[in-house]
Protein backbone atom coordinates (compact mmCIF):
# COMPACT_ATOMS: atom_id res chain seq x y z
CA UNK A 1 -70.57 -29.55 -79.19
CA UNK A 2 -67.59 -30.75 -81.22
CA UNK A 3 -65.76 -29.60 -84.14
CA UNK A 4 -68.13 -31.30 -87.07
CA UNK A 5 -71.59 -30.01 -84.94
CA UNK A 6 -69.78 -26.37 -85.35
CA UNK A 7 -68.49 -26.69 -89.10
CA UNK A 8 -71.96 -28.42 -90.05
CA UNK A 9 -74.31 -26.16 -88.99
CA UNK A 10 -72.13 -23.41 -90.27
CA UNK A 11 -72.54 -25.08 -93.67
CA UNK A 12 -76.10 -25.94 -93.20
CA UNK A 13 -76.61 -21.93 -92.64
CA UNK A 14 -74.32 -20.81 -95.67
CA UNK A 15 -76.30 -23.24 -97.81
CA UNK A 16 -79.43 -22.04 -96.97
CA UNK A 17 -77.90 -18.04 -97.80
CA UNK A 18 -76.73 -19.29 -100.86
CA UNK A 19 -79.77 -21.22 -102.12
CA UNK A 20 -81.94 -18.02 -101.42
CA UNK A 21 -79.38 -15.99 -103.10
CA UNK A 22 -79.97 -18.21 -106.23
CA UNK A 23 -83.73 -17.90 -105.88
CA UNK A 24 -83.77 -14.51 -105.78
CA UNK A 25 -80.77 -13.52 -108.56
CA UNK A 26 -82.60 -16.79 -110.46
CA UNK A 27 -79.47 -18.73 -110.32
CA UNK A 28 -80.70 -22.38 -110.68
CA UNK A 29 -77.14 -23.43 -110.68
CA UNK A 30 -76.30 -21.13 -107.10
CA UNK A 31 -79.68 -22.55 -105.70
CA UNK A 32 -78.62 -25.93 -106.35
CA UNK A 33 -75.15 -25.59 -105.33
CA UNK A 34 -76.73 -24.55 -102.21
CA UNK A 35 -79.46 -27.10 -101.46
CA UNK A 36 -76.36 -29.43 -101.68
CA UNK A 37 -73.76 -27.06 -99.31
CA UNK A 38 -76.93 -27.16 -96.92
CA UNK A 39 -77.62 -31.06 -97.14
CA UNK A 40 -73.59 -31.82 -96.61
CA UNK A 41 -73.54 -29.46 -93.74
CA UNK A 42 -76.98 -31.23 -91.80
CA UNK A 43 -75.37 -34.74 -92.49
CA UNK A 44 -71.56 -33.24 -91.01
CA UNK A 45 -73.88 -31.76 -88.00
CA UNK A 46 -75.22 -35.32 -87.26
CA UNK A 47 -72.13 -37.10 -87.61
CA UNK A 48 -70.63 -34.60 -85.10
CA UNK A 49 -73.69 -35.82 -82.89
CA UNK A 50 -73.09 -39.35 -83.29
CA UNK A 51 -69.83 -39.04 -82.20
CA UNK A 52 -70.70 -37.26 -79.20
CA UNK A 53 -72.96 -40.29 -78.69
CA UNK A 54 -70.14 -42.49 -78.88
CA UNK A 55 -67.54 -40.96 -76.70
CA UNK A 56 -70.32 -40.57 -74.09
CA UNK A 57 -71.55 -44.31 -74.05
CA UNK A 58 -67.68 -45.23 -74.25
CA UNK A 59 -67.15 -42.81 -70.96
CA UNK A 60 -69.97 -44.18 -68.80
CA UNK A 61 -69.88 -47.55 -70.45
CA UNK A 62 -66.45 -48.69 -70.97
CA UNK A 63 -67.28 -52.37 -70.88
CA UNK A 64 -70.17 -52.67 -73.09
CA UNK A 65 -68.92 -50.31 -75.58
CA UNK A 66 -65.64 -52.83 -75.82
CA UNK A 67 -67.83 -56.46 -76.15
CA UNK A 68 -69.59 -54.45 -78.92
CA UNK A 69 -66.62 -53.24 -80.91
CA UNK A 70 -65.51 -57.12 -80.62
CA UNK A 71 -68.70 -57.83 -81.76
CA UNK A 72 -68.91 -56.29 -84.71
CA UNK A 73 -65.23 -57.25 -85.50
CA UNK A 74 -66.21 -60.88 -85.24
CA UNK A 75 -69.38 -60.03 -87.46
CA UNK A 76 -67.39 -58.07 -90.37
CA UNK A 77 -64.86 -60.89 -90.12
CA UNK A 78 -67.27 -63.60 -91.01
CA UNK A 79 -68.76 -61.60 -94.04
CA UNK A 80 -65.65 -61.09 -95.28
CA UNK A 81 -64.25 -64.68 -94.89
CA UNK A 82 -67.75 -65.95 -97.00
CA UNK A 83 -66.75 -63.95 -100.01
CA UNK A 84 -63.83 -66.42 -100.54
């Protein structure tokens, strides 16, 4: 579990306290604030995830994870190069 898995599910709990906190005290404006702070922190989480993804393919994988970067460097450089 990294940093981002730690700090988003963190936010994903605060943002579900705070949501109920502006259902109950009928704070639309907490409840929303909330519903966003718990969003963010599920989307950090799964970032944190993917990147755990990565680094493992990258460890067992070193090769394949290398001919992919280059692929998608070739790919990004011939969608830029058709804006012209």
């Amino acid at each position: 579990m990294n940093e981002d898995q730690i700090r988003g599910a963190a936010n994903t709990i605060g943002g579900r306290v705070q949501r109920a906190a502006g259902a109950l005290g009928g704070d639309h404006g907490l409840e929303a604030e909330g519903a966003i702070r718990e969003t963010a922190g599920r989307v950090q989480a799964k970032a944190g995830e993917a990147v755990d993804t990565a680094r493992d393919v990258i460890a067992h994988r070193p090769l394949g994870a290398i001919l992919s970067g280059f692929g998608v460097g070739i790919l990004v450089g011939m969608l830029l190069a058709r804006r012209d």
